[in-house]
Protein backbone atom coordinates (compact mmCIF):
# COMPACT_ATOMS: atom_id res chain seq x y z
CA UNK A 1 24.31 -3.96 7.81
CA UNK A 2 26.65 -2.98 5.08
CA UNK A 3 25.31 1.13 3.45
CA UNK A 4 24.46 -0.89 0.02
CA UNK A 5 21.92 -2.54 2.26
CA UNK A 6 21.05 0.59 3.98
CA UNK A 7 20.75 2.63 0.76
CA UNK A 8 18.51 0.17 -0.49
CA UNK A 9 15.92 -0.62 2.02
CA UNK A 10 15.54 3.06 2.25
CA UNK A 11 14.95 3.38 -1.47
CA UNK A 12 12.31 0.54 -0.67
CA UNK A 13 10.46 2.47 1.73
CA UNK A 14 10.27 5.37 -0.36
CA UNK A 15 8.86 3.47 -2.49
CA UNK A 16 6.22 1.79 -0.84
CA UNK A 17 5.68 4.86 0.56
CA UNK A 18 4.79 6.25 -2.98
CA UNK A 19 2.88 3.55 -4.25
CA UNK A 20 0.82 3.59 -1.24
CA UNK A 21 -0.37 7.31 -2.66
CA UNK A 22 -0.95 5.82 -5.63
CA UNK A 23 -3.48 3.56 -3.70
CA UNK A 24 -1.71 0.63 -3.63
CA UNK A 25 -1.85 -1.75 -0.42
CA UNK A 26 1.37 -3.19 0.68
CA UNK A 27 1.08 -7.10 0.85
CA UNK A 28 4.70 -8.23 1.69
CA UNK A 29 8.52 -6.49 2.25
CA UNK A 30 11.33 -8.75 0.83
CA UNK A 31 9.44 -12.08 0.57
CA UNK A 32 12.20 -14.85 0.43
CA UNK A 33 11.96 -18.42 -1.37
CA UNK A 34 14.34 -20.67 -2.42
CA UNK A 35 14.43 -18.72 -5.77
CA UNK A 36 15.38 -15.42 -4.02
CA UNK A 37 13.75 -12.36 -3.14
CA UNK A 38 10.67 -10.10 -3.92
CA UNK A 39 11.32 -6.55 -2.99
CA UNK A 40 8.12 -5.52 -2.98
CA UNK A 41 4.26 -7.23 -3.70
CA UNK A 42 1.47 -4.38 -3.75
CA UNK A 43 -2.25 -4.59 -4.70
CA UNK A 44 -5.35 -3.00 -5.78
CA UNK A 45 -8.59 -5.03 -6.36
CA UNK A 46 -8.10 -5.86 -9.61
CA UNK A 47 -4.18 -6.20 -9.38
CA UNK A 48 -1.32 -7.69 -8.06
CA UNK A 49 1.89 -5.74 -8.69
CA UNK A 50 5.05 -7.45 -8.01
CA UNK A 51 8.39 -4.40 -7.81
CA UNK A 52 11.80 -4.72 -7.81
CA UNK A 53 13.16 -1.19 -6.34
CA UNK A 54 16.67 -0.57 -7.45
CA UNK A 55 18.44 2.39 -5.87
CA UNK A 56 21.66 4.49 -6.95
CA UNK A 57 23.75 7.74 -5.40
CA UNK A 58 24.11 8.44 -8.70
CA UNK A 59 24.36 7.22 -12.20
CA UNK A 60 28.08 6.99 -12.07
CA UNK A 61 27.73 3.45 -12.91
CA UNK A 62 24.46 3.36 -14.81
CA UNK A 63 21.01 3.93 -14.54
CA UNK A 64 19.37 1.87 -12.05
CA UNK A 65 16.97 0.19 -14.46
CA UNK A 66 20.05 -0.93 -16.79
CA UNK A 67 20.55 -3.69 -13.82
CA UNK A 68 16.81 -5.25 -14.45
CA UNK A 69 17.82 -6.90 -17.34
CA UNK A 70 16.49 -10.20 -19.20
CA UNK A 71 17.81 -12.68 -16.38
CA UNK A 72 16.40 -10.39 -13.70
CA UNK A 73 12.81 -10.23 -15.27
CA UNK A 74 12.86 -13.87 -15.86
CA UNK A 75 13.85 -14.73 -11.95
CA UNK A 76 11.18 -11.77 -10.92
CA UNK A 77 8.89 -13.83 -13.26
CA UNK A 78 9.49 -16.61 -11.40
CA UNK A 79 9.86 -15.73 -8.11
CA UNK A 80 5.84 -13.85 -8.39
CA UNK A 81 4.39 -17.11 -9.50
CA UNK A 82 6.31 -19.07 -6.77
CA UNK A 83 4.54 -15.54 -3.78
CA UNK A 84 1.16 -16.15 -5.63
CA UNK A 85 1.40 -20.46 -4.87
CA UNK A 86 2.36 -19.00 -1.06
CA UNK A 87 -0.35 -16.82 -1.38
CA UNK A 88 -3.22 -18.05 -3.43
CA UNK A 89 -5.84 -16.07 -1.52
CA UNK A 90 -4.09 -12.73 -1.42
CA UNK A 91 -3.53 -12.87 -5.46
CA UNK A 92 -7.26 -14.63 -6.60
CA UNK A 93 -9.00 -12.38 -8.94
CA UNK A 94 -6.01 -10.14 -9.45
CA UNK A 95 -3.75 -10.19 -12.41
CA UNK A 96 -0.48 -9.69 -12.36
CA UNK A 97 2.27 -7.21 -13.26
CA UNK A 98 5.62 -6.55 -12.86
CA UNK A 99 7.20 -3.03 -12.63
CA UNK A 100 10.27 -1.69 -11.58
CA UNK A 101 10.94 1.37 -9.33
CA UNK A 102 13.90 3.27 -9.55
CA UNK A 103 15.91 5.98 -6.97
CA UNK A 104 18.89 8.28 -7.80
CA UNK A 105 20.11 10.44 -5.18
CA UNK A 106 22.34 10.86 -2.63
CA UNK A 107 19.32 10.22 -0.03
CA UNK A 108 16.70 7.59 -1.28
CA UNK A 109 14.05 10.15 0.84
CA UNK A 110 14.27 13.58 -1.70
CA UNK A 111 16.42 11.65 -5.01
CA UNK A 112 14.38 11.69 -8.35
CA UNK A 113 12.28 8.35 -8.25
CA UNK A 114 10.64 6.53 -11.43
CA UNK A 115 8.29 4.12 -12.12
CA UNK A 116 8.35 1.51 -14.96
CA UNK A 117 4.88 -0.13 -15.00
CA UNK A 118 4.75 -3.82 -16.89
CA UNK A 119 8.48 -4.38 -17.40
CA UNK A 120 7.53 -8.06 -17.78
């Protein structure tokens, strides 16, 4: 697995990890469709929370929520509506949001995290 892949399925842990303390149940880990993939999709009983987790080493080359831009909330858009078809059961009675999670640090585990709710 190349370290860009390492880095950032241990900045998706962390976060999962996190937004399980929030309370949040963890309903699926890099769901793949056709479209592409869903980093995260977490719930409460009222809501279904759909999070992209982007992590950096630094923000040599930008913040990591500069690369969730207007294409990237439109395909997230798209990709939650194509989970909740897969999962109509899981996501009835919940509405849904979008966030975005973001880690900078040289280890995903202790860097400075941050939490965008409703980027969407």
């Amino acid at each position: 697995m190349a370290e860009k892949d390492v880095l950032g399925r241990a900045g998706e842990e962390r976060a999962a990890r996190y937004l399980e303390s929030l309370g949040y149940a963890v309903l699926d880990r890099n769901w793949r469709c056709r479209g592409g993939e869903l980093d995260l999709v977490v719930a409460t009983p009222r809501e279904l929370v759909v999070v992209e987790v982007k992590t950096r080493r630094s923000e040599r080359f930008g913040h990591p929520f500069e690369a969730v831009g207007d294409l990237k909330k439109t395909r997230l858009w798209r990709l939650s509506m194509a989970w909740i078809a897969a999962h109509p059961a899981q996501a009835q009675g919940r509405t849904l949001r979008i966030d975005a999670v973001g880690i900078v640090g040289p280890d995903p585990a202790t860097g400075a995290l941050e939490h965008l709710a409703g980027i969407v």
